[in-house]
N, C-alpha and C. Protein backbone atom coordinates (compact mmCIF):
# COMPACT_ATOMS: atom_id res chain seq x y z
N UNK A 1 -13.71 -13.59 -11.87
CA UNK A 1 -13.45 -12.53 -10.91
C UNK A 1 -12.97 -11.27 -11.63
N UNK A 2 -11.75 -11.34 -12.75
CA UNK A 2 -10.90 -10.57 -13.45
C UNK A 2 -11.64 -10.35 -14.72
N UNK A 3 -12.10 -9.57 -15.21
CA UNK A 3 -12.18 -9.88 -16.33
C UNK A 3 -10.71 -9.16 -17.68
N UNK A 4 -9.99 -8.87 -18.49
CA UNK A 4 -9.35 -8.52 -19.37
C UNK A 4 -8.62 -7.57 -18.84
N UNK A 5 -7.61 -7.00 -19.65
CA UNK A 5 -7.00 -5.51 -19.29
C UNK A 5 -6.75 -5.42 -20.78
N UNK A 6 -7.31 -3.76 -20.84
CA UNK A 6 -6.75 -3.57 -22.21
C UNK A 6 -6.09 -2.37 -22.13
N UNK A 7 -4.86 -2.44 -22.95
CA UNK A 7 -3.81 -1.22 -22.94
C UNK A 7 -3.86 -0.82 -24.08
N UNK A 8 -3.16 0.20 -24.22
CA UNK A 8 -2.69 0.80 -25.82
C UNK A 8 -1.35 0.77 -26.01
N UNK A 9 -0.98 0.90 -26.76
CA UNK A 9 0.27 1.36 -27.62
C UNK A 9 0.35 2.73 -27.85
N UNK A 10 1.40 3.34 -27.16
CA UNK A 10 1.35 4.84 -27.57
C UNK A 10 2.18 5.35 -28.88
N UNK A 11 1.61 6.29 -28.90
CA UNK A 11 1.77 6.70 -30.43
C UNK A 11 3.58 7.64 -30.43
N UNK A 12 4.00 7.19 -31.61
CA UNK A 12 5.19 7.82 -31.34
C UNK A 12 5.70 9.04 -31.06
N UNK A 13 4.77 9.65 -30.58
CA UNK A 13 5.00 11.13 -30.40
C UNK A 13 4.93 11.59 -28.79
N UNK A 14 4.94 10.47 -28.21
CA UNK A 14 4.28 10.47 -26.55
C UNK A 14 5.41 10.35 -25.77
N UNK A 15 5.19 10.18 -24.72
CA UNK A 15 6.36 10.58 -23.41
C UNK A 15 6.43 8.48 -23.73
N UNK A 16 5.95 7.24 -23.67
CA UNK A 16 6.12 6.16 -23.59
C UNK A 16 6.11 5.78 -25.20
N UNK A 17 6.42 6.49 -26.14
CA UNK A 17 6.27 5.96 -27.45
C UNK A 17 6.43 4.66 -27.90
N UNK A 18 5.10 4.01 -28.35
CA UNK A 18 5.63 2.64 -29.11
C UNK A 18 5.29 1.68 -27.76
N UNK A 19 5.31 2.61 -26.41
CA UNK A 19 5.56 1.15 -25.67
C UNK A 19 3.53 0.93 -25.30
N UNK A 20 3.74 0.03 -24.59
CA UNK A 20 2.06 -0.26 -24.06
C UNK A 20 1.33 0.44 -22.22
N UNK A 21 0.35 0.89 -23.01
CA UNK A 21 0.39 1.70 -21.12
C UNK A 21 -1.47 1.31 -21.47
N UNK A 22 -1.53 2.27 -20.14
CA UNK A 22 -3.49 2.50 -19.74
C UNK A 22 -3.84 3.29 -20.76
N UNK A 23 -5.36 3.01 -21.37
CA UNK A 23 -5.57 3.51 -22.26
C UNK A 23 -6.08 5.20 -21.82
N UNK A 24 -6.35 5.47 -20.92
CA UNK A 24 -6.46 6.21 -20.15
C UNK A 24 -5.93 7.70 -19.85
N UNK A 25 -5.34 8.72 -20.00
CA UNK A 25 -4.69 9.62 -18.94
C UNK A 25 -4.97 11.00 -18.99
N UNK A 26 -4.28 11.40 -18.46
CA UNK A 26 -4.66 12.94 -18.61
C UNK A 26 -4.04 13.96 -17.74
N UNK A 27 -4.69 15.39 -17.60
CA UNK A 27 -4.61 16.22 -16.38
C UNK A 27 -5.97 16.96 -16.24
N UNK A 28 -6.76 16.50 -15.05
CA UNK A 28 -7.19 17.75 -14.65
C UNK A 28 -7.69 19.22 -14.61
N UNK A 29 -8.50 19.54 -15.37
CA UNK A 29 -8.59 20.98 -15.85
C UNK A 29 -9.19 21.79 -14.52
N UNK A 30 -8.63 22.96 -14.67
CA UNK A 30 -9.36 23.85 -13.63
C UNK A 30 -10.62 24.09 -13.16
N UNK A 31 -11.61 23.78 -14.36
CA UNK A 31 -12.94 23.57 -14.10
C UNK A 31 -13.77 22.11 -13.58
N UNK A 32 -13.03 21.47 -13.59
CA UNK A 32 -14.00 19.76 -13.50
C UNK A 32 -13.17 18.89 -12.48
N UNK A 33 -13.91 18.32 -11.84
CA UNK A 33 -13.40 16.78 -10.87
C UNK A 33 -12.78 15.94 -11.79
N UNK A 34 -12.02 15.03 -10.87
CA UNK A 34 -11.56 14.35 -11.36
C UNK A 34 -12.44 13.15 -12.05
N UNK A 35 -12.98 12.68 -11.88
CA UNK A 35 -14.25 12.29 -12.56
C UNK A 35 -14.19 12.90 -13.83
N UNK A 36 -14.75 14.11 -13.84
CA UNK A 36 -15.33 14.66 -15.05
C UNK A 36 -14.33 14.67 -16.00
N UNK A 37 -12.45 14.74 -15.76
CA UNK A 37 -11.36 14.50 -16.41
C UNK A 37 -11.27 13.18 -16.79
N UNK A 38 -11.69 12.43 -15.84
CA UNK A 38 -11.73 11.16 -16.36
C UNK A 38 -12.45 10.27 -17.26
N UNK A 39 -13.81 11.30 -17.77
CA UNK A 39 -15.04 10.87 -18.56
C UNK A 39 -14.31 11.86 -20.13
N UNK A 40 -13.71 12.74 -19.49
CA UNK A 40 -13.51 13.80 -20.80
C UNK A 40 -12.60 13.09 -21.71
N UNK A 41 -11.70 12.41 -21.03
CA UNK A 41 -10.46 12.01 -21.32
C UNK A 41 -10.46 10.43 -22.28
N UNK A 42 -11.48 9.69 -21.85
CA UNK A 42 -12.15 8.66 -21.84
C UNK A 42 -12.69 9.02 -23.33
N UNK A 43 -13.66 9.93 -23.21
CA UNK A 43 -13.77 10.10 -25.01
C UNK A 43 -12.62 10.90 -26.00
N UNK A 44 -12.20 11.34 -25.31
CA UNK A 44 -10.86 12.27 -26.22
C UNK A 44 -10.15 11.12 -26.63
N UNK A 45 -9.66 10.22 -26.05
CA UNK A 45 -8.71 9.08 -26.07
C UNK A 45 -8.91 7.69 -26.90
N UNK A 46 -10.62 7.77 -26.50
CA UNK A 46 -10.85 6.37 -26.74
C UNK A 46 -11.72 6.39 -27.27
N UNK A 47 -12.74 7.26 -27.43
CA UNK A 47 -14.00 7.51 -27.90
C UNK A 47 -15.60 6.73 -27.37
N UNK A 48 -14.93 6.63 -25.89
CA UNK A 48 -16.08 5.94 -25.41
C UNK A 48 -17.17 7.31 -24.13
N UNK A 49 -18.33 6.84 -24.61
CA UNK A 49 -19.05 7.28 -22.98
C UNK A 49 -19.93 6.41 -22.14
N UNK A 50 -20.69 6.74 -21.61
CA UNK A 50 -21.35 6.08 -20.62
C UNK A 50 -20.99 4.74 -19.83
N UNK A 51 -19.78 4.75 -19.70
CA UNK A 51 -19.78 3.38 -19.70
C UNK A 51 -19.06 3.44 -17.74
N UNK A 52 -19.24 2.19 -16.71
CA UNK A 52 -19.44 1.98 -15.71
C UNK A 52 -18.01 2.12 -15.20
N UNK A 53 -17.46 2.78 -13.92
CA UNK A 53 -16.05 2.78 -13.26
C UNK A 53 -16.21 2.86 -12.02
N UNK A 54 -15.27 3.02 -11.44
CA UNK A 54 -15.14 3.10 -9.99
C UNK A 54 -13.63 3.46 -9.69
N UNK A 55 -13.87 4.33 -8.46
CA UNK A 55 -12.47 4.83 -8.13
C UNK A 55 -11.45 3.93 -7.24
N UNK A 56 -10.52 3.62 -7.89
CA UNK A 56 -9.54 2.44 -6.91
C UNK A 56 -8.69 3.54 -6.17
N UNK A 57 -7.77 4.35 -6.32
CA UNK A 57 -7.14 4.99 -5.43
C UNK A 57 -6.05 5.94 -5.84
N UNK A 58 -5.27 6.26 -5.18
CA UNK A 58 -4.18 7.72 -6.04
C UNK A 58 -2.72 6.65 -5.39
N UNK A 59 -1.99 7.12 -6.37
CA UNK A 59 -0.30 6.91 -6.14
C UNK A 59 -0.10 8.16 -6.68
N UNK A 60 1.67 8.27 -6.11
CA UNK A 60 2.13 9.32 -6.64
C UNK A 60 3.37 8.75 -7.59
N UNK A 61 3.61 9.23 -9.00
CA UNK A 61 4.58 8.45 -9.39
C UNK A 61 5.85 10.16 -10.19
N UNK A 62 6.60 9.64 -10.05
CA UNK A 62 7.90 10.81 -10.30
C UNK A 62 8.70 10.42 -11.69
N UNK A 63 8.87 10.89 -12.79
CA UNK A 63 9.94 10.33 -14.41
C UNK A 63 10.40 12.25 -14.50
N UNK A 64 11.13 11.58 -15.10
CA UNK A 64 12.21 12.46 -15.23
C UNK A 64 11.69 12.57 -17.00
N UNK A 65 11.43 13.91 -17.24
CA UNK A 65 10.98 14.06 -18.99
C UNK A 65 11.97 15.21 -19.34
N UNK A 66 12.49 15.32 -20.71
CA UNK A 66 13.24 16.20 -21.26
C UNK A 66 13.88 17.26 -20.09
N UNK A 67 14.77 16.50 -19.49
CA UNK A 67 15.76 16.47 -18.64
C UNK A 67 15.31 17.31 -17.54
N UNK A 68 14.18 17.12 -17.01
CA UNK A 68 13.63 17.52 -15.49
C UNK A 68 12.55 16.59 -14.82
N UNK A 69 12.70 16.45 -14.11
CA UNK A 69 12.21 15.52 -13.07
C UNK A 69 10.31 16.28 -12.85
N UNK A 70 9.23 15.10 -13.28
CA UNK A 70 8.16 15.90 -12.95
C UNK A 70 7.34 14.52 -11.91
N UNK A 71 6.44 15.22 -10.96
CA UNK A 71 5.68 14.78 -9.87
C UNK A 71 3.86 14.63 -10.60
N UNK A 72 3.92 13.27 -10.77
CA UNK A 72 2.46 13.34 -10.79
C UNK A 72 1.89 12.45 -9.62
N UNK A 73 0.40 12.99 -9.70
CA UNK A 73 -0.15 12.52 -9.03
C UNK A 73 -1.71 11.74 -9.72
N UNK A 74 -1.44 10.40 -9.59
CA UNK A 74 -2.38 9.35 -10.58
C UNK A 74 -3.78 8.84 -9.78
N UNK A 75 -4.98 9.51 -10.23
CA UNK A 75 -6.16 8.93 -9.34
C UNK A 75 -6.46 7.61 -10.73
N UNK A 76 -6.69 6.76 -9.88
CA UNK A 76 -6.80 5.61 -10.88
C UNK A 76 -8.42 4.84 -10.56
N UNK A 77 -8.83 4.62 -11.95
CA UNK A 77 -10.55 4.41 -12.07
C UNK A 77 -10.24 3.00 -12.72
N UNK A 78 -11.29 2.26 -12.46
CA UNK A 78 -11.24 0.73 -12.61
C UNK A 78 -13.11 0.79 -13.80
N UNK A 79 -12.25 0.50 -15.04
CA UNK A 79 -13.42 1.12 -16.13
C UNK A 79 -13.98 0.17 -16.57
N UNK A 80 -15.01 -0.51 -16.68
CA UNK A 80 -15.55 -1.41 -17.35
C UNK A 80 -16.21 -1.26 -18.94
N UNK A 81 -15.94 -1.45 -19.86
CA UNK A 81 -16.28 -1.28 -21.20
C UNK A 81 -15.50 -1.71 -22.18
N UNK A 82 -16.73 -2.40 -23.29
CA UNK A 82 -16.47 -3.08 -24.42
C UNK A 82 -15.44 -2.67 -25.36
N UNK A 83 -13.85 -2.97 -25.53
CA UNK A 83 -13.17 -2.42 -26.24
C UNK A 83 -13.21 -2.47 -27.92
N UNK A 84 -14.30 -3.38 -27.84
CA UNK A 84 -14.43 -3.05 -29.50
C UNK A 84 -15.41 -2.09 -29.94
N UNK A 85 -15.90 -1.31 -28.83
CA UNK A 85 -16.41 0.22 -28.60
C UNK A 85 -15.05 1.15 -29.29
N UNK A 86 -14.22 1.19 -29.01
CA UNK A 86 -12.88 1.86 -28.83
C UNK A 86 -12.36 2.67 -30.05
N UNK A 87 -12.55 4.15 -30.11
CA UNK A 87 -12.32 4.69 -31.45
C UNK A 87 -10.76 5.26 -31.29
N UNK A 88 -9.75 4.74 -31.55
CA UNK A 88 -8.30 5.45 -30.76
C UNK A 88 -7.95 6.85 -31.30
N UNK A 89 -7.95 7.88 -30.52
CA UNK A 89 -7.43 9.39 -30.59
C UNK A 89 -5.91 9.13 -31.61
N UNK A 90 -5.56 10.18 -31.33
CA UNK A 90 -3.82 10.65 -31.90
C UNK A 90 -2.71 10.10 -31.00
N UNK A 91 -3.31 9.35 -29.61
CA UNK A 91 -2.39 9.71 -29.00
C UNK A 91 -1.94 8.19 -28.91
N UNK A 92 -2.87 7.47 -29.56
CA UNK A 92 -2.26 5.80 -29.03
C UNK A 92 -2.56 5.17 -30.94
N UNK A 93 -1.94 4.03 -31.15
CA UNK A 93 -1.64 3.55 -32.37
C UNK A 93 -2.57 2.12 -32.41
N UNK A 94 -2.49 1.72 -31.32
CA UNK A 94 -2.80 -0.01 -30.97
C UNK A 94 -3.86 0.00 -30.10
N UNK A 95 -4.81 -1.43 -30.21
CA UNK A 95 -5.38 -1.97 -28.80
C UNK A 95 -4.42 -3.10 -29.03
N UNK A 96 -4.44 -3.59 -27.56
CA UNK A 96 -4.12 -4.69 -26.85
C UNK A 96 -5.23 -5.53 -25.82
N UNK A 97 -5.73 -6.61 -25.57
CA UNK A 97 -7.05 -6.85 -24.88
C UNK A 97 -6.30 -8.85 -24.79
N UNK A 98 -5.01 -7.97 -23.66
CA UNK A 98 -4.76 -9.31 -22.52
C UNK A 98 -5.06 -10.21 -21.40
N UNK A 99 -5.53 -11.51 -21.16
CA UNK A 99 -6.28 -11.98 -20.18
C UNK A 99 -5.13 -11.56 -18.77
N UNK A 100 -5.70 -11.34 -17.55
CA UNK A 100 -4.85 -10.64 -16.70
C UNK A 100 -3.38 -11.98 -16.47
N UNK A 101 -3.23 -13.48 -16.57
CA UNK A 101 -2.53 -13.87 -16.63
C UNK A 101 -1.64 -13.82 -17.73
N UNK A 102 -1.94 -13.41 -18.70
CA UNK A 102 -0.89 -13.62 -19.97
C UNK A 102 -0.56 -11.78 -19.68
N UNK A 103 -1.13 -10.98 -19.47
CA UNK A 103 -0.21 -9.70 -19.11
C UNK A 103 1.03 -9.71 -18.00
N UNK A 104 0.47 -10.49 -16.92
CA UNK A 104 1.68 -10.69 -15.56
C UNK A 104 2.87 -11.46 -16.56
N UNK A 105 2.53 -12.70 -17.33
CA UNK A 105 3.53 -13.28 -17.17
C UNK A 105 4.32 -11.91 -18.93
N UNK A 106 3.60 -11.22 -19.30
CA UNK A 106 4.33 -10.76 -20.00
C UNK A 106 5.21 -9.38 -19.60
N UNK A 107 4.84 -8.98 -18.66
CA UNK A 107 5.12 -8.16 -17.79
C UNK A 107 6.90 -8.66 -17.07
N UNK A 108 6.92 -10.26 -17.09
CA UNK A 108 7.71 -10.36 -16.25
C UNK A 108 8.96 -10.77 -17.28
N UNK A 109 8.34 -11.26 -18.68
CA UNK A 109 9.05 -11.61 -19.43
C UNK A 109 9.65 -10.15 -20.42
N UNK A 110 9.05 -9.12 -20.63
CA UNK A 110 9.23 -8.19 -21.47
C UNK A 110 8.71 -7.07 -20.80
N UNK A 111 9.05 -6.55 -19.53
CA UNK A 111 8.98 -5.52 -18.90
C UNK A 111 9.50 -4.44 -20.14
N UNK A 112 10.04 -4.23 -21.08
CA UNK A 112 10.43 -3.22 -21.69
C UNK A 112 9.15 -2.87 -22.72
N UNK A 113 8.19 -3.83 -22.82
CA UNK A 113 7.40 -3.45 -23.35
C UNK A 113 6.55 -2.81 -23.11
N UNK A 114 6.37 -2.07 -21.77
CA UNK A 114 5.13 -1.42 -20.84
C UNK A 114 6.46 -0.04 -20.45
N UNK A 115 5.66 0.98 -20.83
CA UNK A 115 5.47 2.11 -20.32
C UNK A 115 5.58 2.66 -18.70
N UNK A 116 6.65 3.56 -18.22
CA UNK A 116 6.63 3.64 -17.21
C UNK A 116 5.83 4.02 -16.28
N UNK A 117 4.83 4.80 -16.75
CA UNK A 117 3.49 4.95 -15.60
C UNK A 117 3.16 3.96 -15.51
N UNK A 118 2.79 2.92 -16.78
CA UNK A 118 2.15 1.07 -16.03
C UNK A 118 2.82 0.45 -15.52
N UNK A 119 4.21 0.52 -15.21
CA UNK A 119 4.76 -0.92 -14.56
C UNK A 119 4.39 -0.08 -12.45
N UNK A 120 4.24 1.53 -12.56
CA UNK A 120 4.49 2.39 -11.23
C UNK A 120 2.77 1.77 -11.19
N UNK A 121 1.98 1.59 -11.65
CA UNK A 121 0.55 1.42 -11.22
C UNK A 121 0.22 -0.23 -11.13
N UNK A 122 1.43 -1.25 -11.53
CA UNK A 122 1.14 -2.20 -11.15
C UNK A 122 1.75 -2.33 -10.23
N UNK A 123 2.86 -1.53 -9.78
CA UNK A 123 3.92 -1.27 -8.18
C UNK A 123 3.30 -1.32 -7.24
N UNK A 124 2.44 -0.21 -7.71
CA UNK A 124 1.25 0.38 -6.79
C UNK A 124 0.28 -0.54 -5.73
N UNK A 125 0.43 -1.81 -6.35
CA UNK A 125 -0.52 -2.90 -5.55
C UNK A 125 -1.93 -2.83 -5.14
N UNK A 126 -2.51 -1.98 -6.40
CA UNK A 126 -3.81 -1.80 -5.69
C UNK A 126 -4.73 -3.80 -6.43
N UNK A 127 -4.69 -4.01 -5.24
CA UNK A 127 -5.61 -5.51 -5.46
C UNK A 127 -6.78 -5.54 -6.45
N UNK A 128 -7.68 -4.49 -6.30
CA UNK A 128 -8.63 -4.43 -7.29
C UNK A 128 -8.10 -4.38 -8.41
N UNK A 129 -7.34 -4.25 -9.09
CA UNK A 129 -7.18 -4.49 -10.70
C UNK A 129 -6.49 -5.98 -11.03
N UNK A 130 -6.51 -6.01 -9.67
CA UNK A 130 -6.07 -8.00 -9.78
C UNK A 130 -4.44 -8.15 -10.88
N UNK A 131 -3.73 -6.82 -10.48
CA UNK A 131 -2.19 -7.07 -11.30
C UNK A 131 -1.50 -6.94 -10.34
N UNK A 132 -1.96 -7.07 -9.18
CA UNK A 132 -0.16 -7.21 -7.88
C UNK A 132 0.41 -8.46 -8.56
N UNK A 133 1.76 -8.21 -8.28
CA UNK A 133 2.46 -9.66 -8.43
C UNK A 133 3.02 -9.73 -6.60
């Protein structure tokens, strides 16, 4: 039904340094859909293209960065592709490529190891990524 989740390790220079999040992110540019941020971002990050997604849904999640409180707003794509495709940008250090049970139970055991946008997008309960707890 599930197949893998693969995260990264962000690179120490990042708002989640060191910890493990979506390989994923971004903002939005003035010119392009979200889509098209999400394909741009996809090779900036990871060095992948063409490869198959679908849109699961938006949360809004709120962190507090160098002492002000900022509002994002997360459209989240459900990506299918081979991570040993995966060329990693500047911005992440690691792959990770966990079966979705050994992420929950690590999730529950070492929550400090995930990044605060991933633990707000597994909050999130969207069923299709098959990580509600």
């Amino acid at each position: 039904m599930y197949g893998n989740v693969v995260l990264v390790r962000q690179a120490h220079d990042r708002q989640d340094a060191d910890l493990l999040v979506s390989p994923i992110g971004g903002h939005v540019r003035t010119d392009e859909s979200v889509e098209q941020a999400m394909q741009r971002e996809a090779l900036e990050e990871i060095g992948i293209s063409g490869f198959s997604s679908s849109l699961v849904g938006e949360f809004a999640f709120t962190r507090r960065v160098l002492q002000r409180l900022e509002n994002h707003l997360f459209t989240v794509f459900l990506i299918r592709a081979d991570p040993a495709r995966f060329v990693l940008g500047s911005e992440a250090t690691a792959i990770e490529v966990l079966p979705r049970s050994e992420l929950l139970a690590h999730l529950a055991t070492s929550p400090g190891s995930f990044g605060g946008a991933f633990h707000a997008l597994v909050a999130a309960g969207f069923t299709e990524l098959g990580l509600a707890q």
